[in-house]
Protein backbone atom coordinates (compact mmCIF):
# COMPACT_ATOMS: atom_id res chain seq x y z
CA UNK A 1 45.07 39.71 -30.71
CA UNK A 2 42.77 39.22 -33.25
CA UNK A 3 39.63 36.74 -33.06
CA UNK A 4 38.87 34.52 -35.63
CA UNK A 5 35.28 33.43 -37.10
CA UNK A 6 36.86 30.24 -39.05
CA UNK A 7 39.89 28.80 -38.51
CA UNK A 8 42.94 30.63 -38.81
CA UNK A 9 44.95 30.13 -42.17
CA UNK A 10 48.80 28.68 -41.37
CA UNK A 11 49.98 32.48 -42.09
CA UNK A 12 48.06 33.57 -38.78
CA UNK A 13 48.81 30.85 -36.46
CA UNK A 14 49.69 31.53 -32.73
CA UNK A 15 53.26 29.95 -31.97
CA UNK A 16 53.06 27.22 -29.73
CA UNK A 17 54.74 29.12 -27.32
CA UNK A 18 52.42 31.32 -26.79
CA UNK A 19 49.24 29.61 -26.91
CA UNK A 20 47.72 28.70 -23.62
CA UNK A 21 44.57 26.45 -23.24
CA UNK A 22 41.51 27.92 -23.01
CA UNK A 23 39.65 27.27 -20.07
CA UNK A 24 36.25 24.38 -20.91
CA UNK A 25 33.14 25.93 -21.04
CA UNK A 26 29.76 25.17 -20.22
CA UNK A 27 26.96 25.50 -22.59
CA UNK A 28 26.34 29.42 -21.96
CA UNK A 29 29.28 30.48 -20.40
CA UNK A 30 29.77 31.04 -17.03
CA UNK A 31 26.09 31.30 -15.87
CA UNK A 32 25.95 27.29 -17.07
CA UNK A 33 28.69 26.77 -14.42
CA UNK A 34 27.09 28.99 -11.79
CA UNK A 35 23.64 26.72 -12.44
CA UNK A 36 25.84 23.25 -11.62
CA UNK A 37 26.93 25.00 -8.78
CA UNK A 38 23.87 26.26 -7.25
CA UNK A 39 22.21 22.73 -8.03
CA UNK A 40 24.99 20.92 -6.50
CA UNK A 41 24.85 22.97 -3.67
CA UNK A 42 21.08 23.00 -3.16
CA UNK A 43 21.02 19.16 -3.85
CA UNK A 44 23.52 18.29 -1.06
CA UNK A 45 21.73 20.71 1.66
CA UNK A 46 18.06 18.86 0.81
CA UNK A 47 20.17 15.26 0.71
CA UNK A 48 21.52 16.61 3.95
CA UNK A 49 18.11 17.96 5.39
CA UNK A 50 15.85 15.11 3.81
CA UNK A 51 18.17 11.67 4.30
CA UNK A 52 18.15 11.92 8.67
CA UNK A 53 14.24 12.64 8.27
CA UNK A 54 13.75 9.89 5.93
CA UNK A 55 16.02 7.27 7.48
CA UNK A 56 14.12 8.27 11.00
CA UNK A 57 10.90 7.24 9.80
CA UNK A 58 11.92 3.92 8.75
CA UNK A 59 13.72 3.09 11.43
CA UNK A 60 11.30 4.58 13.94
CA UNK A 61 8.78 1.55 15.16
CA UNK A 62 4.96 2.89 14.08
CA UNK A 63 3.41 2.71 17.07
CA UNK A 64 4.61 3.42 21.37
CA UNK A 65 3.82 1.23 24.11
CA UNK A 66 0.27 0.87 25.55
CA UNK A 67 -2.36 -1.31 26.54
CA UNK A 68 -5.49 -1.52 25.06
CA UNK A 69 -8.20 -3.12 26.58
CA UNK A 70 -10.80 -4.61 23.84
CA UNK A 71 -14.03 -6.42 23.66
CA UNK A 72 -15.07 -8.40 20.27
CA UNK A 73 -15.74 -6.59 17.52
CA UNK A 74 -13.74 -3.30 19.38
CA UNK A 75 -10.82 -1.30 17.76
CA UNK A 76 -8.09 0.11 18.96
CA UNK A 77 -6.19 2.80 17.17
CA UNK A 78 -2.67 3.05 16.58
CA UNK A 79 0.12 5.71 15.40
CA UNK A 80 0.61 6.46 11.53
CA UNK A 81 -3.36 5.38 10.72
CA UNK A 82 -3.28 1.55 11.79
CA UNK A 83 -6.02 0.31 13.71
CA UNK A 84 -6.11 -3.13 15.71
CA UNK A 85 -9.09 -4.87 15.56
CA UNK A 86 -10.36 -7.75 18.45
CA UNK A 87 -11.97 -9.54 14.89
CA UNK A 88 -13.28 -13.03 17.20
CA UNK A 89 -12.50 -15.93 19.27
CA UNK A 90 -13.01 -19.89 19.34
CA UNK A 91 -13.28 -21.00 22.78
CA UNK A 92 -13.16 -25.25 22.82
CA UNK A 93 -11.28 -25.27 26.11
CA UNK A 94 -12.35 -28.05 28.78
CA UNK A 95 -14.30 -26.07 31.35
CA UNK A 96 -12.99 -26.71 35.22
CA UNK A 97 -14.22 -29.83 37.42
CA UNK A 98 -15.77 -31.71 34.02
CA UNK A 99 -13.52 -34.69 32.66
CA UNK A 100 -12.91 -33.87 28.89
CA UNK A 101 -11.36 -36.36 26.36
CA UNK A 102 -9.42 -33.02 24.90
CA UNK A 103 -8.36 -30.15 26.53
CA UNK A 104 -9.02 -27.78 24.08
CA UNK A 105 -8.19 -24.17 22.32
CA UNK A 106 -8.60 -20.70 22.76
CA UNK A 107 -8.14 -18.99 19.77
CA UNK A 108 -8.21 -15.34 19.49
CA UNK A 109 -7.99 -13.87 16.46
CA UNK A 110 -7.17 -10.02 15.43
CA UNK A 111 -6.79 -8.01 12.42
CA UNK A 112 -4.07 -4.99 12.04
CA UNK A 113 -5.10 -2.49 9.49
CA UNK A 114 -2.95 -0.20 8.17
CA UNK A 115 -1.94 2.40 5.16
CA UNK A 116 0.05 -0.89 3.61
CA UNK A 117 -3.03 -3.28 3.79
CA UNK A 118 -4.41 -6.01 6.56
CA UNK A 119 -2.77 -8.42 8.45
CA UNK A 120 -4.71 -11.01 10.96
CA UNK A 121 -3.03 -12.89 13.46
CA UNK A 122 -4.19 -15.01 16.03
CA UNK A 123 -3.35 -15.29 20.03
CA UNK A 124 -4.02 -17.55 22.80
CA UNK A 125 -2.54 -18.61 25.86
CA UNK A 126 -0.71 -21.12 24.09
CA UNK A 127 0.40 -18.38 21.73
CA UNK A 128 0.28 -14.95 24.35
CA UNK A 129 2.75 -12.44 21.49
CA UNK A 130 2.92 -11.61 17.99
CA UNK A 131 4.89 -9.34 15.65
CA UNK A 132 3.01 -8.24 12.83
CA UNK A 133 5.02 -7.52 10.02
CA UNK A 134 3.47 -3.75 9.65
CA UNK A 135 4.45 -2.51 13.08
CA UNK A 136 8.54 -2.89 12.17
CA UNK A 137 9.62 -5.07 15.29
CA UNK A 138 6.96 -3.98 17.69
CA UNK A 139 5.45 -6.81 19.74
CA UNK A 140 1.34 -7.47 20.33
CA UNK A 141 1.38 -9.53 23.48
CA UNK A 142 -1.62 -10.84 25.17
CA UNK A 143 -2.22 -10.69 28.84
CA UNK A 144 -2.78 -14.00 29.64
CA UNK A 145 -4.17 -13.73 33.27
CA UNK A 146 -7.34 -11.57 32.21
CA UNK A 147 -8.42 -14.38 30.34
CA UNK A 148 -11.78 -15.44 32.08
CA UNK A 149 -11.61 -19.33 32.50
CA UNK A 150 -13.60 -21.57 30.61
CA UNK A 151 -16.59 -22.25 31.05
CA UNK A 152 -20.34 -24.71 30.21
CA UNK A 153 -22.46 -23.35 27.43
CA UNK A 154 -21.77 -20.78 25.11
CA UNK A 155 -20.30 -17.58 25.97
CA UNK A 156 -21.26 -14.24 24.77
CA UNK A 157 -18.84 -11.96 22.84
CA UNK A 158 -19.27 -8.94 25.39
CA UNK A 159 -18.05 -11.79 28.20
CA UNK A 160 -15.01 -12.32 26.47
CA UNK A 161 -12.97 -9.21 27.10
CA UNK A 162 -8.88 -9.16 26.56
CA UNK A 163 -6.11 -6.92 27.00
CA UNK A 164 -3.48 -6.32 24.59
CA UNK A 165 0.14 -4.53 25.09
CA UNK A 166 1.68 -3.19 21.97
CA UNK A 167 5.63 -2.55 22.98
CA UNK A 168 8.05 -1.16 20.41
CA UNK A 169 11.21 -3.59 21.38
């Protein structure tokens, strides 16, 4: 069989008979297919290896349960480079055995810093959880009876200490 540079004249024409289809070819041959294949190959083992690890991590909640005692000012920190922060608190609450005309609030107000930015949220007994959209479903709650009770005067911030549990579900 002879091979042909240009197209064969009619005089040199294979018979239909006996032509067969040529198999397709990749751009260089049979190393172009041996390159797909490799490639698909190595792309589904790092999908395979790389997808579980990736899903994981979302999924995962960023921090684990504990309890963090803080004073004002004081931070805590967290898993994956957040830190909790006891920022201040506004304490109008009616102190006991004095007739008040309002009961009052206590206020106390937190910041959550993390890779994504800052978040501040604010707890009280009125208000004891929270769940700050950076920890993923976790839950800050408050520990309502170490609250010290109210009281005449001013307070100061290193009399004002709290107790936070961070709980993934």
């Amino acid at each position: 069989m002879k091979l042909f540079r240009h197209p064969p004249s009619p005089s040199q024409a294979i018979p239909a008979a006996q032509r067969r289809p040529l198999p397709r070819r990749a751009a260089g041959g049979w190393p172009g297919r041996l390159a797909r294949a490799v490639s698909a190959g190595a792309a589904a083992r790092a999908a395979s290896i790389l997808l579980p690890t990736l899903l994981a991590a979302c999924a995962a909640a960023p921090v684990a349960d504990a309890s963090y005692p803080l004073q004002p000012g004081q931070r805590a920190t967290l898993a994956n480079g957040m830190s909790l922060t006891y920022d201040s608190f506004s304490d109008s609450r009616c102190p006991a055995n004095t007739q008040c005309v309002w009961a009052g609030r206590l206020a106390l107000r937190f910041i959550l810093a993390g890779p994504d930015g800052q978040e501040e949220f604010t707890l009280g007994p009125d208000q004891p959880q929270a769940s700050p959209a950076a920890l993923r479903g976790a839950r800050i709650t408050l520990d309502t009876a170490a609250i010290p009770p109210a009281r005449i005067g001013a307070r100061p911030a290193s009399a004002f200490p709290v107790t936070l549990t961070v709980s993934a579900k």
